[in-house]
Each structure stands twice: as structure tokens, then as C-alpha cells.
Protein backbone atom coordinates (compact mmCIF):
# COMPACT_ATOMS: atom_id res chain seq x y z
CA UNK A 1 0.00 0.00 0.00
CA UNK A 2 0.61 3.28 -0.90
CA UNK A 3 1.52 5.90 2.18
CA UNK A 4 0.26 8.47 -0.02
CA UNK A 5 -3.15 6.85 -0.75
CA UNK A 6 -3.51 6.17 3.08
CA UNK A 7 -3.28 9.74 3.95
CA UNK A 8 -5.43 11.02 1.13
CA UNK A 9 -7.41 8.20 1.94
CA UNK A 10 -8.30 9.64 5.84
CA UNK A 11 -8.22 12.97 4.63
CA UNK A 12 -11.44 12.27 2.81
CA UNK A 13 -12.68 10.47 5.29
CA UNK A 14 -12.09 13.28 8.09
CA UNK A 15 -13.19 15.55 5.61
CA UNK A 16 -16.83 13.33 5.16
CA UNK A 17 -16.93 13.47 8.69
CA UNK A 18 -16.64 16.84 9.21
CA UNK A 19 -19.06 17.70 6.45
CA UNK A 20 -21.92 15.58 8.29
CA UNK A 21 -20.99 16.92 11.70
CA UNK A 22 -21.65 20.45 10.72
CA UNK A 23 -24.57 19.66 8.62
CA UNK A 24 -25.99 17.80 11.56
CA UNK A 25 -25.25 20.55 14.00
CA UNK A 26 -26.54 23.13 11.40
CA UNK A 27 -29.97 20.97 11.15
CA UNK A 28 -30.33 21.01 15.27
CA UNK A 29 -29.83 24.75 15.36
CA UNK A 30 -32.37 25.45 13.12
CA UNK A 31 -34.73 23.13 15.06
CA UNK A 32 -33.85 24.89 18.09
CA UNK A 33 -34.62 28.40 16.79
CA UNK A 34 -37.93 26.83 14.79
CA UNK A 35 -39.08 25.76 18.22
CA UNK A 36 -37.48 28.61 20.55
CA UNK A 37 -40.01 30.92 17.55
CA UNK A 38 -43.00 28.52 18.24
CA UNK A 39 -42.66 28.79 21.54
CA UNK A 40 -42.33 32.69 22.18
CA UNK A 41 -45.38 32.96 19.18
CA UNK A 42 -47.65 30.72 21.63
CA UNK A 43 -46.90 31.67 25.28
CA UNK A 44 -49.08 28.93 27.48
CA UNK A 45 -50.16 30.41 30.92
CA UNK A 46 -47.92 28.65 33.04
CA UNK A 47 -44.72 29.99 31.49
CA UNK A 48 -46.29 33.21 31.87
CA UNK A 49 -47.21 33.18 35.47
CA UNK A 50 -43.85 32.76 36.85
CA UNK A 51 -42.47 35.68 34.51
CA UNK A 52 -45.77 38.01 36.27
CA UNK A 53 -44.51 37.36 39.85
CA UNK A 54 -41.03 38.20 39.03
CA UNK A 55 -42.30 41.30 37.38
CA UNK A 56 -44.60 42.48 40.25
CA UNK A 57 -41.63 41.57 43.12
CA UNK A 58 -39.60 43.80 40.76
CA UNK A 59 -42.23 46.52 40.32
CA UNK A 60 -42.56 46.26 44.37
CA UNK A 61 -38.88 46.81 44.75
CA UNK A 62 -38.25 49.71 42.58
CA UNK A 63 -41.16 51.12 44.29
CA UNK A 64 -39.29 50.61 47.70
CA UNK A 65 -36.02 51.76 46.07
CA UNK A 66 -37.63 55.12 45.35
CA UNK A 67 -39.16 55.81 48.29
CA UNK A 68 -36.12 55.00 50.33
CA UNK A 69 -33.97 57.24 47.97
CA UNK A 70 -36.67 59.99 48.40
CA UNK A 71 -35.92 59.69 51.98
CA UNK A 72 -32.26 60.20 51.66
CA UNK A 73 -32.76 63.52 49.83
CA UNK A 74 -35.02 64.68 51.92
CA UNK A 75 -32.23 63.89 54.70
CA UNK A 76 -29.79 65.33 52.81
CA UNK A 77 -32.10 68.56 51.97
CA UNK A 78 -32.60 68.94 55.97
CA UNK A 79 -28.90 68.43 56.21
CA UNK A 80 -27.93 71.46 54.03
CA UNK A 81 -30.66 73.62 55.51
CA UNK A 82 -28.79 73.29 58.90
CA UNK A 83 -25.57 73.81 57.47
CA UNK A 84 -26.10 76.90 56.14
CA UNK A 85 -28.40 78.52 58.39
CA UNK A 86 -25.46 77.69 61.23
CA UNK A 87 -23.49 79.69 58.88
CA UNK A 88 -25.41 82.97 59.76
CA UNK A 89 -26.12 82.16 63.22
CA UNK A 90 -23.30 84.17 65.43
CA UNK A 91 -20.44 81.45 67.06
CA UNK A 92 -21.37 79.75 70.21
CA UNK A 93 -19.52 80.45 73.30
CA UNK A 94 -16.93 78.41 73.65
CA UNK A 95 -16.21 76.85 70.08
CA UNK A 96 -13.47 78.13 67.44
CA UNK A 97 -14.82 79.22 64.06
């Protein structure tokens, strides 16, 4: 036998192979995105529900996130109001300005 003939001879076959892996792998990623599209087309209820109570815990938290921020202005707003009204006030006895 031929070395020559052997090599070309698993070249063609690696190259077979290789040809049907990425057909095959093409085919099952179409199937996927076929069925991933049937599937977001047709929503059934119970996929939906758990997606609802994530979105209301989420609309409950941002709600809880604002008000808490709101809170820390307002702090804040009190804050500088002091500040600057001890500016004008005349210097306690006893402190160093």
C-alpha cells in the first residue's frame, strides 16, 4: 500500500466526517430556533405566570427603592438647611470658628 493513498485516503474520510458533523449541527440549530419561535409565538399560561410574579416583586422593589432614595434627599435637603443657616447664626460660646 501506498503511504500516499492512506493519507489522502483519511483525509477524505475526516473531511466526510466533518461535512456531516456540521450539517448535523446546522440541522439542530435550526430546530432549536424553529421551536425557541414557536414557543415565544404561543406563550401557554404557566410559562407566563412565573415571569408576572417576578415582574410584580420587581415593580414592588423599585417602588421601595424610590421611596427610600426619596428619603435620603429629603435627609440630605434637611442636612444642608442646617448647614447653612449655622453659617449665619453668630459662634457659640466656647467653640473656634
Amino acid at each position: 500500500m501506498d503511504p500516499g493513498y492512506l493519507i489522502n485516503n483519511a483525509i477524505s474520510s475526516l473531511a466526510v466526517v466533518l461535512s456531516l458533523g456540521i450539517a448535523g449541527w446546522t440541522i439542530i440549530g435550526i430546530a432549536r430556533v424553529w421551536r425557541t419561535k414557536a414557543i415565544a409565538t404561543n406563550p401557554s399560561p404557566e410559562l407566563l405566570q412565573p415571569v408576572e410574579q417576578r415582574l410584580q416583586r420587581l415593580e414592588q422593589t423599585t417602588e421601595a427603592i424610590a421611596l427610600e432614595v426619596e428619603r435620603i434627599a429629603e435627609g440630605q435637603r434637611f442636612v444642608t438647611k442646617l448647614l447653612s443657616d449655622a453659617e449665619h447664626q453668630p459662634p457659640r460660646l466656647g467653640t473656634a470658628r
